[in-house]
PDB file of N, CA and C in Angstrom:
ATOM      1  N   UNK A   1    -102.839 -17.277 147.377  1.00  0.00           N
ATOM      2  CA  UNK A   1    -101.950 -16.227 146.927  1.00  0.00           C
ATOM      3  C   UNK A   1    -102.624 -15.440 145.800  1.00  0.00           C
ATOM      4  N   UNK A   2    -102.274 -14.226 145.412  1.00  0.00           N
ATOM      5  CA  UNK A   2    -102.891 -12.990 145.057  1.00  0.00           C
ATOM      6  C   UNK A   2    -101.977 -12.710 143.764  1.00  0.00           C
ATOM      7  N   UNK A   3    -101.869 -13.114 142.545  1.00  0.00           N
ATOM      8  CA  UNK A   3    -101.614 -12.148 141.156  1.00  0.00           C
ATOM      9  C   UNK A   3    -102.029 -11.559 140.581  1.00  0.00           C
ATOM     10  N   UNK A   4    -101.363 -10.594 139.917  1.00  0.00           N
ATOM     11  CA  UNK A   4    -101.281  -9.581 138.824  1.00  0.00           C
ATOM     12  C   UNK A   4    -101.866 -10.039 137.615  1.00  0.00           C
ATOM     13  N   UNK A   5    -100.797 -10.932 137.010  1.00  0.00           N
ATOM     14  CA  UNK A   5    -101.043 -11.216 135.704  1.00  0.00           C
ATOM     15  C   UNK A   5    -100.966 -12.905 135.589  1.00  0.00           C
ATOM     16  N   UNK A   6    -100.921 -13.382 134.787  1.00  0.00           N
ATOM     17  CA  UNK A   6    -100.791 -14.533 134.446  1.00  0.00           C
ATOM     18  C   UNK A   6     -99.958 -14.826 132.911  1.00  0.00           C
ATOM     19  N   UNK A   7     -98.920 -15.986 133.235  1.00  0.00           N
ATOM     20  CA  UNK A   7     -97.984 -16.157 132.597  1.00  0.00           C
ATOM     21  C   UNK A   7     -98.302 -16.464 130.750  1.00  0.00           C
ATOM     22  N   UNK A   8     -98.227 -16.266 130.017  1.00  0.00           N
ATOM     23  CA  UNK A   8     -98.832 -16.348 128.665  1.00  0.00           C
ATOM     24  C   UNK A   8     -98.399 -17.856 128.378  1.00  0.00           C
ATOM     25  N   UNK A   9     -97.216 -18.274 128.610  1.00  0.00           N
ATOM     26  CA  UNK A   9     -96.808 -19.408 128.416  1.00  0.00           C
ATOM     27  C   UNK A   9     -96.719 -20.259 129.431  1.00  0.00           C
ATOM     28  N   UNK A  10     -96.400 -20.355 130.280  1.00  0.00           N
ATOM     29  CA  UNK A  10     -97.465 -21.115 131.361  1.00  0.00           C
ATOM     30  C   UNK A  10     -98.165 -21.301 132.285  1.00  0.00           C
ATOM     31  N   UNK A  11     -99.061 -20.397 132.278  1.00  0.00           N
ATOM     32  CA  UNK A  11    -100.930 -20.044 132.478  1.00  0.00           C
ATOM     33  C   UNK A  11    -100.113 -19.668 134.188  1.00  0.00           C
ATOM     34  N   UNK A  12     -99.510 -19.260 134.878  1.00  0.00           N
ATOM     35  CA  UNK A  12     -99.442 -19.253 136.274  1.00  0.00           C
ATOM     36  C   UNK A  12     -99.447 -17.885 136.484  1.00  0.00           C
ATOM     37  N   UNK A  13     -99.870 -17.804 137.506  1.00  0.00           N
ATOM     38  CA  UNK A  13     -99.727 -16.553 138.186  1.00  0.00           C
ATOM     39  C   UNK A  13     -98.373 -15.645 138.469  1.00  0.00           C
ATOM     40  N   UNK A  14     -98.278 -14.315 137.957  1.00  0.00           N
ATOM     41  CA  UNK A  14     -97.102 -13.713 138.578  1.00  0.00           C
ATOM     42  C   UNK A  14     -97.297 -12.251 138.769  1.00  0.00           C
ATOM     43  N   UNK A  15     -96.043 -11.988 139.610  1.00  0.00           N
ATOM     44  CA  UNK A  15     -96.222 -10.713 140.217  1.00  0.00           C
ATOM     45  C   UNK A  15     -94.862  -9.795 139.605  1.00  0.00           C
ATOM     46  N   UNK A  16     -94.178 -10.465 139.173  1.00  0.00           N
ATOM     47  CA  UNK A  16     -92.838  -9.738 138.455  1.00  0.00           C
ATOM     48  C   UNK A  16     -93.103 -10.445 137.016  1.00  0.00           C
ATOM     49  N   UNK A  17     -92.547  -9.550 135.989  1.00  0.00           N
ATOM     50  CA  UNK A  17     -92.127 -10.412 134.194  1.00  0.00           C
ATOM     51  C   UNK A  17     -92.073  -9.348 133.519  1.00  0.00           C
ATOM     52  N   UNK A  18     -91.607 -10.252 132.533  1.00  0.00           N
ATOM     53  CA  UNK A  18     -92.222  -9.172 131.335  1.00  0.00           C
ATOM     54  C   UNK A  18     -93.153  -9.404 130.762  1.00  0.00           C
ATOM     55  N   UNK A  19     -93.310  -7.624 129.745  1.00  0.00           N
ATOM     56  CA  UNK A  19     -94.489  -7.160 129.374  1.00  0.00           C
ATOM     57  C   UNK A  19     -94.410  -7.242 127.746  1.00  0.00           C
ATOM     58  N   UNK A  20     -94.545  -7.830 126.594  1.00  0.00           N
ATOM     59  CA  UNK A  20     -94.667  -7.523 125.321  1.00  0.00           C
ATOM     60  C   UNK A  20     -95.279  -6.057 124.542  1.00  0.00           C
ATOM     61  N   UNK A  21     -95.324  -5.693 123.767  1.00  0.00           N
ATOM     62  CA  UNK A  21     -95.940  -4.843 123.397  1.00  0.00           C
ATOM     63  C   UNK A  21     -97.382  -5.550 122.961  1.00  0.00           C
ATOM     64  N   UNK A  22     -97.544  -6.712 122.753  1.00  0.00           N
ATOM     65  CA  UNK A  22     -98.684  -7.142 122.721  1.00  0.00           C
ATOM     66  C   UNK A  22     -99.228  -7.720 123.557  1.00  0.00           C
ATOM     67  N   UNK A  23     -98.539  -7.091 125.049  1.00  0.00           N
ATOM     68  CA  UNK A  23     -99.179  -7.438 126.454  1.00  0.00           C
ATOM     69  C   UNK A  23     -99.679  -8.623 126.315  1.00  0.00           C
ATOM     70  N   UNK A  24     -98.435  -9.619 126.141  1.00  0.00           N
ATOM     71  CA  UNK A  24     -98.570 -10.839 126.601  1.00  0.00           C
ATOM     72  C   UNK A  24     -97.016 -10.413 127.844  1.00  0.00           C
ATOM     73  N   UNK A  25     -97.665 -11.876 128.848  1.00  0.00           N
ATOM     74  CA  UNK A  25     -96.827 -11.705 130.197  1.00  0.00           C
ATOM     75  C   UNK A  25     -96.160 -12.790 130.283  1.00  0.00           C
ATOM     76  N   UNK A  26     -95.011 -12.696 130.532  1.00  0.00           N
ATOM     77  CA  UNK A  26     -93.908 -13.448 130.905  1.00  0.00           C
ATOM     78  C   UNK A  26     -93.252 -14.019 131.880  1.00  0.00           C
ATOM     79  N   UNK A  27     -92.963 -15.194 132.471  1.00  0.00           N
ATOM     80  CA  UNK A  27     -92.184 -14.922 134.045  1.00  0.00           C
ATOM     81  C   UNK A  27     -90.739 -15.351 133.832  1.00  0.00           C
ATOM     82  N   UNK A  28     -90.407 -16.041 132.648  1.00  0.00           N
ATOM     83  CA  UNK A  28     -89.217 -16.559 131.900  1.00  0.00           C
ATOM     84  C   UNK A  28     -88.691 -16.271 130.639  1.00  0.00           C
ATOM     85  N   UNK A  29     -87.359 -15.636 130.755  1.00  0.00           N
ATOM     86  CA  UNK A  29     -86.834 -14.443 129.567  1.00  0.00           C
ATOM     87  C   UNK A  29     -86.790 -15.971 128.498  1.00  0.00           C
ATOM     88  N   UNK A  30     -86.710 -17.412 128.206  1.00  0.00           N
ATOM     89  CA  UNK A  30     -86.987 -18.064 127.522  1.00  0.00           C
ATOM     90  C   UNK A  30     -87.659 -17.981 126.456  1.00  0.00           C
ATOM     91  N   UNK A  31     -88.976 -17.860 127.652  1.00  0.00           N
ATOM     92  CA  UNK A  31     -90.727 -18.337 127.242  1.00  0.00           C
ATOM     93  C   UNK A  31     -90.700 -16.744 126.358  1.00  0.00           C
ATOM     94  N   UNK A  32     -89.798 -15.816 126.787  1.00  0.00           N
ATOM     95  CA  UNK A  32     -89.959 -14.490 125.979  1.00  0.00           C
ATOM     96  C   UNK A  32     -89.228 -14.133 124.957  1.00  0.00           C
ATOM     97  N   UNK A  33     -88.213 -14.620 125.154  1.00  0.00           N
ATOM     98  CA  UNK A  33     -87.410 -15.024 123.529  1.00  0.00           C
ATOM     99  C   UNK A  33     -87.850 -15.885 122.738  1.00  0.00           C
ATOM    100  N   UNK A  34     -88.943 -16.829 123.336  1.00  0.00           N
ATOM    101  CA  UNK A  34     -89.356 -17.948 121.758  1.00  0.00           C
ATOM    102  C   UNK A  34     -90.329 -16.895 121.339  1.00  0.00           C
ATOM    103  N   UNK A  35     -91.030 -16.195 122.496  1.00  0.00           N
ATOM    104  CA  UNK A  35     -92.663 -15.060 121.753  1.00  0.00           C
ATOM    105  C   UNK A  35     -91.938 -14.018 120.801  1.00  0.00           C
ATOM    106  N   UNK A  36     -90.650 -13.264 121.277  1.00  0.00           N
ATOM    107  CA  UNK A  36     -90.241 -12.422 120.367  1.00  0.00           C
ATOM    108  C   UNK A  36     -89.734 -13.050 119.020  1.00  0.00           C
ATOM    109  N   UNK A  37     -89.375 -14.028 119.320  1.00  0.00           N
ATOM    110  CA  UNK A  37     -88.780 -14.556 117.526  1.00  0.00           C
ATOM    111  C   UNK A  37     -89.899 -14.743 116.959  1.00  0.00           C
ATOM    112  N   UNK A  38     -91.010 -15.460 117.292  1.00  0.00           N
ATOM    113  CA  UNK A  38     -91.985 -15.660 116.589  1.00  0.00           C
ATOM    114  C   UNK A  38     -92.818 -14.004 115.762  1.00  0.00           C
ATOM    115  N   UNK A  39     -92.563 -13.270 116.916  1.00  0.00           N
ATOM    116  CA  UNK A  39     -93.761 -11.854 116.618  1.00  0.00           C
ATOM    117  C   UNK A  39     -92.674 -11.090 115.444  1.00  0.00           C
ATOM    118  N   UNK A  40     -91.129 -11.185 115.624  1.00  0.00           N
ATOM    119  CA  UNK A  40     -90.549 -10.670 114.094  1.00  0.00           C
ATOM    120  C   UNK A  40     -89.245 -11.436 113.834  1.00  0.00           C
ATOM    121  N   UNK A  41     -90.000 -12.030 112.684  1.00  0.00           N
ATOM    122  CA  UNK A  41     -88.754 -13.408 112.747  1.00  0.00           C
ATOM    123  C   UNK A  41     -87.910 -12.447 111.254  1.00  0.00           C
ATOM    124  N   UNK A  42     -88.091 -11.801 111.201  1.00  0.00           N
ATOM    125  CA  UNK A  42     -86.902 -10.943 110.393  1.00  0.00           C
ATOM    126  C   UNK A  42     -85.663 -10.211 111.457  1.00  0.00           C
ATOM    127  N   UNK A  43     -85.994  -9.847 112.559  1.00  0.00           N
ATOM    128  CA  UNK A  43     -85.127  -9.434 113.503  1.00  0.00           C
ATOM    129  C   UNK A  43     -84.398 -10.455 114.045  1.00  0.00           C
ATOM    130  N   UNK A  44     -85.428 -11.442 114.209  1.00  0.00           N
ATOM    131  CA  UNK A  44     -84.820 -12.998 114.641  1.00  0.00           C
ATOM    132  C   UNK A  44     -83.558 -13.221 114.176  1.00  0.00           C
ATOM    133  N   UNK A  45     -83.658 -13.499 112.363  1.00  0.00           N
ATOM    134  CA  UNK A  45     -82.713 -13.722 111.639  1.00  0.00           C
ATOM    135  C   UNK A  45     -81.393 -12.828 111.773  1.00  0.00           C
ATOM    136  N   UNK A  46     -81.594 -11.745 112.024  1.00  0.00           N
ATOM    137  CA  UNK A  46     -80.228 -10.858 112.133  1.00  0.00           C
ATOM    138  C   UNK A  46     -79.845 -11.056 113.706  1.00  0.00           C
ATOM    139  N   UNK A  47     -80.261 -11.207 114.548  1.00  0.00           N
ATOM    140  CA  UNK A  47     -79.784 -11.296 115.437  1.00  0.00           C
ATOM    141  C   UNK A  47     -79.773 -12.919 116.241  1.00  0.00           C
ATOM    142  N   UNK A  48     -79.129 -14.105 115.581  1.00  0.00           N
ATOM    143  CA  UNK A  48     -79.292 -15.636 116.131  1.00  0.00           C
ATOM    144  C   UNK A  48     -78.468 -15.533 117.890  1.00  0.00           C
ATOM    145  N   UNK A  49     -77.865 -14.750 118.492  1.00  0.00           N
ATOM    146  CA  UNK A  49     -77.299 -14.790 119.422  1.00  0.00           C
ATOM    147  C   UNK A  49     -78.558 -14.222 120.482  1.00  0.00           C
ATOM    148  N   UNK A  50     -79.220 -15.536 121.567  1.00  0.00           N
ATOM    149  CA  UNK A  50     -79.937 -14.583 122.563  1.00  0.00           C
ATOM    150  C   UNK A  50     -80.034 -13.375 122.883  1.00  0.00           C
ATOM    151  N   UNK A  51     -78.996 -12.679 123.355  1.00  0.00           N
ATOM    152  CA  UNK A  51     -79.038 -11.795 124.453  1.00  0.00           C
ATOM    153  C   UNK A  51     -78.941 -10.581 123.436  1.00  0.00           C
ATOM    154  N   UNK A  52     -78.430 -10.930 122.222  1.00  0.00           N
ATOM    155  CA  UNK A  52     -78.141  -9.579 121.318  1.00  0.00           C
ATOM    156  C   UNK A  52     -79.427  -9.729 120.877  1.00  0.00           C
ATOM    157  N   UNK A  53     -80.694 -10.429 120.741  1.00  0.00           N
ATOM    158  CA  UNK A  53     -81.310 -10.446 120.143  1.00  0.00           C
ATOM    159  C   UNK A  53     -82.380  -9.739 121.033  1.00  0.00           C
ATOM    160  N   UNK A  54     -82.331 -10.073 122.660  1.00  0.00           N
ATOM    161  CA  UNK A  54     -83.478  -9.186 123.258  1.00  0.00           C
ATOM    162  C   UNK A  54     -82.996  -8.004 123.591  1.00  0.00           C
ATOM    163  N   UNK A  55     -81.341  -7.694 123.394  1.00  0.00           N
ATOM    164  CA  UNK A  55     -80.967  -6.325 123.476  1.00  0.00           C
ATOM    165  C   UNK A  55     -81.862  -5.565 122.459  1.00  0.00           C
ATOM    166  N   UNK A  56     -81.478  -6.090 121.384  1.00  0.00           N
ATOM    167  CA  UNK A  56     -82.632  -4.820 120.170  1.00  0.00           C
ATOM    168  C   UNK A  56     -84.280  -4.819 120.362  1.00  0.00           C
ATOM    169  N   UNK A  57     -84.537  -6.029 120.941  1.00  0.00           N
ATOM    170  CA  UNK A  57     -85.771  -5.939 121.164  1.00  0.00           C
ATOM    171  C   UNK A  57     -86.118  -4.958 121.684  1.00  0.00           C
ATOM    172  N   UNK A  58     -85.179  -4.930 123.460  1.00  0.00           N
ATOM    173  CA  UNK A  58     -85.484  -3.526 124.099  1.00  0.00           C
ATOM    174  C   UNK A  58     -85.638  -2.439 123.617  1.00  0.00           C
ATOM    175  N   UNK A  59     -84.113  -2.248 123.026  1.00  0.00           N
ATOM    176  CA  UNK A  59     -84.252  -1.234 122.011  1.00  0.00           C
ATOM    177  C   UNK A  59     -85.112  -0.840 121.552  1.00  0.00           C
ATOM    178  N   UNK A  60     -86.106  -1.360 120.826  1.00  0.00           N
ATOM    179  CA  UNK A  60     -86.909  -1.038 119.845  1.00  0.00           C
ATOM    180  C   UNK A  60     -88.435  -1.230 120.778  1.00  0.00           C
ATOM    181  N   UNK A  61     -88.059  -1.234 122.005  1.00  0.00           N
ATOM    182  CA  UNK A  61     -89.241  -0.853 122.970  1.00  0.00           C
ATOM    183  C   UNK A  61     -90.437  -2.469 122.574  1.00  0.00           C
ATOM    184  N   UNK A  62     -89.829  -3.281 122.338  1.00  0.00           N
ATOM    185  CA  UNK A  62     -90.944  -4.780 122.174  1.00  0.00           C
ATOM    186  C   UNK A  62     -91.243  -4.927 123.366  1.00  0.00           C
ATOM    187  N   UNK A  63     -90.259  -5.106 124.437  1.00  0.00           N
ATOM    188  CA  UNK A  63     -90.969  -5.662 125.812  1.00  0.00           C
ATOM    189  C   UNK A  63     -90.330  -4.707 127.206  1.00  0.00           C
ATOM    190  N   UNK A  64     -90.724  -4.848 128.207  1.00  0.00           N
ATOM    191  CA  UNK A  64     -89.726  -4.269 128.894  1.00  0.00           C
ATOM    192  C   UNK A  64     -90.213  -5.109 130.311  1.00  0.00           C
ATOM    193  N   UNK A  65     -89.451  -5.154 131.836  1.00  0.00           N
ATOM    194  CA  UNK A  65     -89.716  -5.954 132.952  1.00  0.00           C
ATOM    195  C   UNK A  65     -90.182  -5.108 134.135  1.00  0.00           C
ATOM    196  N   UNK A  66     -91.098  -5.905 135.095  1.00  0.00           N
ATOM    197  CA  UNK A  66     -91.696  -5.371 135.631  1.00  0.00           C
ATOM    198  C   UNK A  66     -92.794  -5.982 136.684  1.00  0.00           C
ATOM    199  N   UNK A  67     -92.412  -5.166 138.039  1.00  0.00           N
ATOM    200  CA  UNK A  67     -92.924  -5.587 139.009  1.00  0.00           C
ATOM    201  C   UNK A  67     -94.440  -4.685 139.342  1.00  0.00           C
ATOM    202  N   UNK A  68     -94.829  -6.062 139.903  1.00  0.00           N
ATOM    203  CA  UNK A  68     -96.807  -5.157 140.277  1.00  0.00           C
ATOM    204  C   UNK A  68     -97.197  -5.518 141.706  1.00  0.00           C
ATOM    205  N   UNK A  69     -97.490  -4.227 142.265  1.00  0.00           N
ATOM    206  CA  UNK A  69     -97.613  -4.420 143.879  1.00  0.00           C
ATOM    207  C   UNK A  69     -99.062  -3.933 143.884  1.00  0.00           C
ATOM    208  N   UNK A  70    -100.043  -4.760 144.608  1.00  0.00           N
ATOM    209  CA  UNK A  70    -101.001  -4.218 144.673  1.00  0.00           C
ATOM    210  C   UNK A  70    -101.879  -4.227 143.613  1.00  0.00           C
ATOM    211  N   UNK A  71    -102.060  -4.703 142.518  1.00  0.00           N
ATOM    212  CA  UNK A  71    -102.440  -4.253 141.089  1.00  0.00           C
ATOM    213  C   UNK A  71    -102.927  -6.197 141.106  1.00  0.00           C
ATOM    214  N   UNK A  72    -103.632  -6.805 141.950  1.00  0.00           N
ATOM    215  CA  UNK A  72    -103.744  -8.038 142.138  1.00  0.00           C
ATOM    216  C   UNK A  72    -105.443  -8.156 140.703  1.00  0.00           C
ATOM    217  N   UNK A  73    -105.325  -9.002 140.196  1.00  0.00           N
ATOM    218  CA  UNK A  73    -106.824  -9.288 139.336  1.00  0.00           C
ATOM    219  C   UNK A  73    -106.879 -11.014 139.211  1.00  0.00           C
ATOM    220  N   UNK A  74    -106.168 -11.505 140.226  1.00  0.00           N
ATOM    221  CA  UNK A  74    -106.402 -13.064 140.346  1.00  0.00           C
ATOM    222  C   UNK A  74    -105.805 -13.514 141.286  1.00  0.00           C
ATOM    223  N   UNK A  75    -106.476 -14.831 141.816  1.00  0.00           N
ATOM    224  CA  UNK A  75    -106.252 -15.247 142.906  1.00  0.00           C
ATOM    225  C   UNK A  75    -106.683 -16.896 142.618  1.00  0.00           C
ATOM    226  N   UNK A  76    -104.958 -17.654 143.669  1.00  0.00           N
ATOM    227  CA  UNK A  76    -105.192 -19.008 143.219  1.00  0.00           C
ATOM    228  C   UNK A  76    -106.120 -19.726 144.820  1.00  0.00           C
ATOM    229  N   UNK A  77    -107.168 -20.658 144.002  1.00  0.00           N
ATOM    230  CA  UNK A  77    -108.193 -21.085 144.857  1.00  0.00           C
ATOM    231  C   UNK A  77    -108.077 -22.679 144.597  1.00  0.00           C
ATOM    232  N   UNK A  78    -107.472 -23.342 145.594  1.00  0.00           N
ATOM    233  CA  UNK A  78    -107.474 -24.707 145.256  1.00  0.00           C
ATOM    234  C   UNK A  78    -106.676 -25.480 144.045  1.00  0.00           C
ATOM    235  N   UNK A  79    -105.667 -24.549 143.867  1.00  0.00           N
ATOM    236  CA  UNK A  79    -104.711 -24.734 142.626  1.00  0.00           C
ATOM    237  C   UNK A  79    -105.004 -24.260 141.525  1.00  0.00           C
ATOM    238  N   UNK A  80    -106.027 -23.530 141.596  1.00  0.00           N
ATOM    239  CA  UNK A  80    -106.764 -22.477 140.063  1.00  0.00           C
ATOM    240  C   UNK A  80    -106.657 -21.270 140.465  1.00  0.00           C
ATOM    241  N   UNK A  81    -107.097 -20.698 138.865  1.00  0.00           N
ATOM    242  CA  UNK A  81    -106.397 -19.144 139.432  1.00  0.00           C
ATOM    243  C   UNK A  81    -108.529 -18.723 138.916  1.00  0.00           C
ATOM    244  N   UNK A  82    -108.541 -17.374 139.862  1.00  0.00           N
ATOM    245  CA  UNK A  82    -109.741 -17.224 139.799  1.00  0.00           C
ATOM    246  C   UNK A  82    -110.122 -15.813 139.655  1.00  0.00           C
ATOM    247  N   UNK A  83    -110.347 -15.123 138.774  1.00  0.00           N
ATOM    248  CA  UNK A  83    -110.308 -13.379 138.357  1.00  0.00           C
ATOM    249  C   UNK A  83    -110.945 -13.062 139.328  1.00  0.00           C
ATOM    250  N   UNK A  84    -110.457 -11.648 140.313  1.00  0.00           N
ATOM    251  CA  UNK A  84    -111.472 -11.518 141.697  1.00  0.00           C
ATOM    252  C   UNK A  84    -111.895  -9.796 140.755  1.00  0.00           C
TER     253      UNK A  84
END
């Protein structure tokens, strides 16, 4: 199988996620709420409720989601992923 990107938090291949502004990639809004608290843990603090918290994120343009067709730069070979 043929990916895009690869997951920042756990190394796998994907073809849909999100995108950080520090283009790290995501395949789990989780794995993307622990990266956003960490990258501004002052926003963190005002906002302790999940969903209000990646609402402003959006807002404020931190990450946004997103599918990639065709746009393949890895490929898994024997259970590894391999930059083609």
């Amino acid at each position: 199988m043929r990916y895009a990107r690869i997951c920042s938090a756990t190394g796998k291949g994907i073809n849909q996620g999100y995108v950080t502004e520090d283009l790290s990639y995501f395949k789990y809004k989780k794995d993307l709420t622990a990266h956003l608290r960490e990258f501004d843990r002052e926003l963190s603090e005002n906002y302790p409720n999940n969903e209000d918290f990646l609402n402003e994120c959006y807002e404020n343009e931190f990450y946004y989601y997103t599918e990639w067709e065709e746009d393949y730069e890895w490929q898994e070979i024997n259970g590894r992923l391999v930059e083609l």
